[in-house]
Protein backbone atom coordinates (compact mmCIF):
# COMPACT_ATOMS: atom_id res chain seq x y z
CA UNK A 1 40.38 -208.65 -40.93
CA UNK A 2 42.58 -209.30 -37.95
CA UNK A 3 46.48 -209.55 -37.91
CA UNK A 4 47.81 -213.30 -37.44
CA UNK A 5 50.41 -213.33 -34.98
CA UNK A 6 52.90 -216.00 -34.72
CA UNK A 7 53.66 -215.48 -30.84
CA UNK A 8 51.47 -215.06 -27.71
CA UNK A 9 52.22 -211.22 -26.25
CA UNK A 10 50.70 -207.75 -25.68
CA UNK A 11 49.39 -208.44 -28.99
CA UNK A 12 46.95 -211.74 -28.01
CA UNK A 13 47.48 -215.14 -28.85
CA UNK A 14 50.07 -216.22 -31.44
CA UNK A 15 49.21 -218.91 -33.80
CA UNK A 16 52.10 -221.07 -31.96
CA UNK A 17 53.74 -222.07 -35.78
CA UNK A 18 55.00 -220.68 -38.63
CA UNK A 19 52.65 -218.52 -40.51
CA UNK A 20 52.00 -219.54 -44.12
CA UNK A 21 52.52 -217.16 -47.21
CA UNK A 22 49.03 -216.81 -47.42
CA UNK A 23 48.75 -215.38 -43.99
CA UNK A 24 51.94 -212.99 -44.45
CA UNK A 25 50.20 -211.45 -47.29
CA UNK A 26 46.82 -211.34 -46.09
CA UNK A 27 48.80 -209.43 -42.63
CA UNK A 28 50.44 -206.92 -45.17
CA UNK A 29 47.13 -206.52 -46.95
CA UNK A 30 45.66 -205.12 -43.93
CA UNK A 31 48.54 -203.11 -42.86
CA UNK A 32 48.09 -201.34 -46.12
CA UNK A 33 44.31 -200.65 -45.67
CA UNK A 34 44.85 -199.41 -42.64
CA UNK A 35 47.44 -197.04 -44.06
CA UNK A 36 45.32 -196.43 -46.92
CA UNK A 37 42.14 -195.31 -44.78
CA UNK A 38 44.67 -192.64 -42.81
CA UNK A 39 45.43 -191.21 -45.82
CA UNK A 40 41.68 -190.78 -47.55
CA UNK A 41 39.83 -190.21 -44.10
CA UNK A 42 42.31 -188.35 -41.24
CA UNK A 43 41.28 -188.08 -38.14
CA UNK A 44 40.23 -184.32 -37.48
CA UNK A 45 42.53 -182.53 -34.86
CA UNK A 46 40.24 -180.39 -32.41
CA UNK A 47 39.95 -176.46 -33.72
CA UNK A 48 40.64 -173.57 -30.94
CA UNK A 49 37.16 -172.61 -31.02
CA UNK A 50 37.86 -169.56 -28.71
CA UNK A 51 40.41 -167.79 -26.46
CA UNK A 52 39.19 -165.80 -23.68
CA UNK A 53 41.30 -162.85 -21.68
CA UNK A 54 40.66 -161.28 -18.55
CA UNK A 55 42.90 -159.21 -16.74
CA UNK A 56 46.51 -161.20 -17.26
CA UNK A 57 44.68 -164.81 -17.55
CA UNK A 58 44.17 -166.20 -20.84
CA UNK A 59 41.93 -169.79 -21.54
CA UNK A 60 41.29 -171.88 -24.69
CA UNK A 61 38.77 -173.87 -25.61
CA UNK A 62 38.60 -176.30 -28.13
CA UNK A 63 35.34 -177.73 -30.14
CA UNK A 64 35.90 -181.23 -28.88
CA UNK A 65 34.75 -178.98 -25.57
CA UNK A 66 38.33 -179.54 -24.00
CA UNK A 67 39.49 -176.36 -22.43
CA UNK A 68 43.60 -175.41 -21.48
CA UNK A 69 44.29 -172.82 -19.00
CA UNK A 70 44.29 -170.58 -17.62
CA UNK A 71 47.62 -169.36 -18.24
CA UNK A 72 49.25 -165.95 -16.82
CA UNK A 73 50.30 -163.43 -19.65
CA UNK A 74 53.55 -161.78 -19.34
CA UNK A 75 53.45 -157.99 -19.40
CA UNK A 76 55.75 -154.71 -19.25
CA UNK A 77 55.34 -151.77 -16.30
CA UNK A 78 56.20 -149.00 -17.19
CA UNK A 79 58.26 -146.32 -14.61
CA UNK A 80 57.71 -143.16 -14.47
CA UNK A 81 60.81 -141.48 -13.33
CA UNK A 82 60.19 -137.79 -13.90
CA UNK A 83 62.93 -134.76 -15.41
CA UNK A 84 65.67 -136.35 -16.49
CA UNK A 85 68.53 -135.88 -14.23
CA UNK A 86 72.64 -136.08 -15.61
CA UNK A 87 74.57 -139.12 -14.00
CA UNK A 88 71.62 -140.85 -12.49
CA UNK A 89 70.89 -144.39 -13.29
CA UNK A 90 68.01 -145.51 -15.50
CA UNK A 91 66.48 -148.87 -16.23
CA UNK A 92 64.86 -150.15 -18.98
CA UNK A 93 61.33 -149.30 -19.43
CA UNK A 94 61.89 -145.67 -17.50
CA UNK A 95 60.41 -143.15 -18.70
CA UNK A 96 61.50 -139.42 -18.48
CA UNK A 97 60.92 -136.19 -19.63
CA UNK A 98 63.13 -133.68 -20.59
CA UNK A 99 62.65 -130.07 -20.31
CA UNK A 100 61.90 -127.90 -23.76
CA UNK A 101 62.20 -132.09 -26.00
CA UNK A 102 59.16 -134.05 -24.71
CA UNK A 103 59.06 -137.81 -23.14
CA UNK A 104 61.57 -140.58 -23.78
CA UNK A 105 61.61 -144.01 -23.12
CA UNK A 106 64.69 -145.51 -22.00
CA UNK A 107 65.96 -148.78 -24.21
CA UNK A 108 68.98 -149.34 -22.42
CA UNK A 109 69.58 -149.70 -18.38
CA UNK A 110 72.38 -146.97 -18.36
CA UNK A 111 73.86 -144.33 -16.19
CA UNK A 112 72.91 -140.83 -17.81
CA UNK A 113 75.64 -138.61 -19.41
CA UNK A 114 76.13 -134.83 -17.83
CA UNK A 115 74.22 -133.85 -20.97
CA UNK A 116 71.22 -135.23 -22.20
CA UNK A 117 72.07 -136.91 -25.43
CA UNK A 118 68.91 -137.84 -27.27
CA UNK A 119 70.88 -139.71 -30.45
CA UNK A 120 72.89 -141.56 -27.30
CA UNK A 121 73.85 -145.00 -28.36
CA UNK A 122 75.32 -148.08 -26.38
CA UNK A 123 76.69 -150.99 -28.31
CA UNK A 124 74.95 -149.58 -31.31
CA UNK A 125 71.21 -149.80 -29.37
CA UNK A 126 69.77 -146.53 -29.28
CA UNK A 127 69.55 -145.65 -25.42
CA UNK A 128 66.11 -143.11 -25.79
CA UNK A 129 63.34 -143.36 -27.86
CA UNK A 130 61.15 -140.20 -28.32
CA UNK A 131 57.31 -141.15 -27.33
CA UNK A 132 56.47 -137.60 -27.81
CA UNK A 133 57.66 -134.36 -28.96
CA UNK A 134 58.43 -131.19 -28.20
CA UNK A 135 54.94 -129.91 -29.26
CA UNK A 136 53.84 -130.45 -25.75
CA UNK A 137 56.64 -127.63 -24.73
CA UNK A 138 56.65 -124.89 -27.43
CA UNK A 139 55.11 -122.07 -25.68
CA UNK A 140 55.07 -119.11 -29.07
CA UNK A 141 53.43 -115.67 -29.28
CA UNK A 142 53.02 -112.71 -31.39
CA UNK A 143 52.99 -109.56 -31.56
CA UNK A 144 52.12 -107.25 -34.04
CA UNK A 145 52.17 -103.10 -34.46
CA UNK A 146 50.70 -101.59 -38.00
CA UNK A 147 51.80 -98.30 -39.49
CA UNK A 148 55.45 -96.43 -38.25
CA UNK A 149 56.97 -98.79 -34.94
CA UNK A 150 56.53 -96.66 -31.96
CA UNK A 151 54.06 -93.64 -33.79
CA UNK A 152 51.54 -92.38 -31.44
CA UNK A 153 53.65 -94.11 -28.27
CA UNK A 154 55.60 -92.79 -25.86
CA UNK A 155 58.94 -93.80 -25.88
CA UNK A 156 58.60 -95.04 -21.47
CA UNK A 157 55.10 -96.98 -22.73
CA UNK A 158 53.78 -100.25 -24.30
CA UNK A 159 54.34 -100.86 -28.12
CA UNK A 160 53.16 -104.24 -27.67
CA UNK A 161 52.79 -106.83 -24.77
CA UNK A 162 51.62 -110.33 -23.90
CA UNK A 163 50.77 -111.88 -20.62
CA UNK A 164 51.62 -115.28 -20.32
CA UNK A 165 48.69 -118.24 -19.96
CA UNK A 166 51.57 -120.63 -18.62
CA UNK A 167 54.77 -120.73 -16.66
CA UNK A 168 57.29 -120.40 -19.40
CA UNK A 169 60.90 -119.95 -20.05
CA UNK A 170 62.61 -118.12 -22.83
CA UNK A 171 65.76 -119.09 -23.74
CA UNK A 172 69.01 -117.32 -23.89
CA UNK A 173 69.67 -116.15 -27.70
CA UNK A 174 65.65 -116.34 -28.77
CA UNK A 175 66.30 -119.20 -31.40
CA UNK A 176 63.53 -120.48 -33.53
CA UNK A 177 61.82 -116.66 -33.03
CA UNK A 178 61.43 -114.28 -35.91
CA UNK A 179 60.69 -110.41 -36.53
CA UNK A 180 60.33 -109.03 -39.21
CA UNK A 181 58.85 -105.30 -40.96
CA UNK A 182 57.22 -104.86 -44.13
CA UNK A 183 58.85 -102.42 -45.09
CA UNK A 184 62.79 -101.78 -43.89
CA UNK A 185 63.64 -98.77 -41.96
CA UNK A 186 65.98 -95.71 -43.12
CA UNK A 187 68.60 -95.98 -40.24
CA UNK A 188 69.33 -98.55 -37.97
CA UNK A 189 66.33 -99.60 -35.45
CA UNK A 190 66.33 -100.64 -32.27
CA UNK A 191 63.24 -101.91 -29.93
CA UNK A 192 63.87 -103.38 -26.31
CA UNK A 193 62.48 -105.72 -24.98
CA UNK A 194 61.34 -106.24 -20.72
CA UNK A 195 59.35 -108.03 -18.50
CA UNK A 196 56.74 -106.68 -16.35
CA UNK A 197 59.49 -105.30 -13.95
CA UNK A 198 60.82 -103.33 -16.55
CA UNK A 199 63.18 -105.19 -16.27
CA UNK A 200 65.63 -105.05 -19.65
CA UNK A 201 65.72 -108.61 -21.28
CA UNK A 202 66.92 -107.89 -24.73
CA UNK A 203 66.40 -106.29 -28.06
CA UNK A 204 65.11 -106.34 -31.88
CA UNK A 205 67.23 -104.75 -34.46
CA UNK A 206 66.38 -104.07 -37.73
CA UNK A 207 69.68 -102.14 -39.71
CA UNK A 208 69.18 -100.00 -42.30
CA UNK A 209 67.32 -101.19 -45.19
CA UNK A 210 66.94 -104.43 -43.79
CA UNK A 211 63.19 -105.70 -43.38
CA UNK A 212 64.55 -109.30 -41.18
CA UNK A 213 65.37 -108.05 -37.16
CA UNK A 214 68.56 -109.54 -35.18
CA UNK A 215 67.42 -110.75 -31.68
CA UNK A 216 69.95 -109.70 -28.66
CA UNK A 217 68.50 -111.70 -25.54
CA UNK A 218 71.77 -112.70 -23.35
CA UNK A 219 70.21 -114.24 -20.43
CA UNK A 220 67.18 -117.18 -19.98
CA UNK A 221 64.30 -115.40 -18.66
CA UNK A 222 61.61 -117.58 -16.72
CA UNK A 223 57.92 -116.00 -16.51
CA UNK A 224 54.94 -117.19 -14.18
CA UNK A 225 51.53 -117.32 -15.59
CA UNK A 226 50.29 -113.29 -15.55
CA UNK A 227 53.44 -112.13 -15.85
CA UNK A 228 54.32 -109.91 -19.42
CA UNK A 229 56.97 -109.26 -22.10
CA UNK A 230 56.81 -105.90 -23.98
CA UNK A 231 58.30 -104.15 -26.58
CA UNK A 232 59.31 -100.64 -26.28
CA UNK A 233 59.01 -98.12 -28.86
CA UNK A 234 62.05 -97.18 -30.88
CA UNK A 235 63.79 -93.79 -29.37
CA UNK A 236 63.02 -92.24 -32.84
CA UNK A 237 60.22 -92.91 -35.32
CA UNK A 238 61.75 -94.17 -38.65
CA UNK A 239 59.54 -92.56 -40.99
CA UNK A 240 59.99 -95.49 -43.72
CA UNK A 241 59.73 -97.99 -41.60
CA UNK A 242 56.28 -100.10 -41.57
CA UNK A 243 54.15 -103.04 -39.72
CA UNK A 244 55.79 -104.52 -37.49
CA UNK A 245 55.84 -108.55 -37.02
CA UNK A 246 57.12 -110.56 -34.09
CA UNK A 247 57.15 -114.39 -33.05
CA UNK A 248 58.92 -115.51 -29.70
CA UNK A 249 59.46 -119.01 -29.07
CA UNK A 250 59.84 -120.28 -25.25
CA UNK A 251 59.22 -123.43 -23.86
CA UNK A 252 56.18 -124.57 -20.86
CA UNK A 253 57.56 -125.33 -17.35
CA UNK A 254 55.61 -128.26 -17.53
């Protein structure tokens, strides 16, 4: 049923007079199947039937067969800006690595303290995120010696030794290394330790009755890969005094 229109316009022809009731009604009766038919029977929209990416272009097509696109995708370059270095300035999205912690990635464009800070905040934003550890750095070896420390050895020899399989640095004060004896010496114990120079870097002590050693190491000490650390034999041969355990933690020169 078509819509009576009083008026001539976009519309069509008008009827050029008044309408009657009858054709008021019978123009708000078809409004209101029209309406009707919307609601019971939508129109379906076209689905994305698929999206397709290469490179940094992205297209979609729809099942009606209409396609959009392409369009550019935005995307993040990373900068790889080496050891981190005190008071130089680093962007967002640098990336840095710092010696003996691992690889950060900078959140905040900043200018780097004298010391690297890695809980470093600005305007409550942390500044460096970790993206890994220090796992990659840990250089760690042992050595071990059964029966009396230094029986059988001569006291200018080799108790124990390890070459090195990387460059490596060990640190000034030993921490995270242990030593340790089964069993705890009579008197006071002393082991040095050097480098393949025989060169003096430090010591283990274990006191009397104490089975846990105290590391002396003053100085950082950097090895190349073949070079050695050894420990000396005691001067004197504790006779209580049994099985000798050592861990050294250093870091890679990486």
């Amino acid at each position: 049923m078509a819509i009576t229109y009083r008026t001539a316009g976009d519309w069509g022809a008008g009827k050029g007079a008044n309408l009657t009731p009858a054709e008021v009604d019978e123009n708000f009766w078809e409004a209101i199947q029209r309406i009707i038919s919307l609601e019971e029977d939508p129109p379906q929209a076209a689905d994305i039937s698929n999206i397709e990416v290469i490179g940094t272009q992205m297209k979609i097509y729809l099942s009606n067969g209409d396609e959009y696109g392409p369009y550019t995708l935005p995307y993040v370059m990373f900068r790889s800006r080496g050891e981190w270095v005190g008071g130089e300035n680093y962007a967002f999205l640098d990336l840095v690595t710092v010696k003996g912690r691992g690889l950060y990635f900078v959140n905040v464009s900043h200018t780097a303290d004298a010391e690297f800070d890695p809980s470093k905040q600005i305007s409550g934003e942390d500044v460096y995120t970790l993206v890994f550890g220090e796992s990659s750095y840990v250089y760690s070896f042992g050595i071990f010696y059964p029966m009396r420390p230094g029986q059988g050895i001569a006291a200018d020899s080799y108790m124990a030794a390890h070459i090195l399989a990387y460059a490596i640095t060990l640190p000034a004060g030993l921490e995270g290394s242990v030593a340790k004896l089964r069993v705890a010496p009579a008197v006071d114990l002393v082991m040095n330790i050097f480098d393949q120079d025989a060169t003096a870097l430090g010591s283990i002590t274990f006191s009397a009755g104490e089975t846990d050693g105290v590391f002396a190491f003053d100085n950082e000490w950097v090895g190349e890969v073949g070079d050695y650390v050894y420990v000396a034999p005691p001067t004197v041969v504790d006779d209580a005094a049994r099985d000798l355990m050592v861990t050294i933690v250093g870091s890679r020169n990486l």
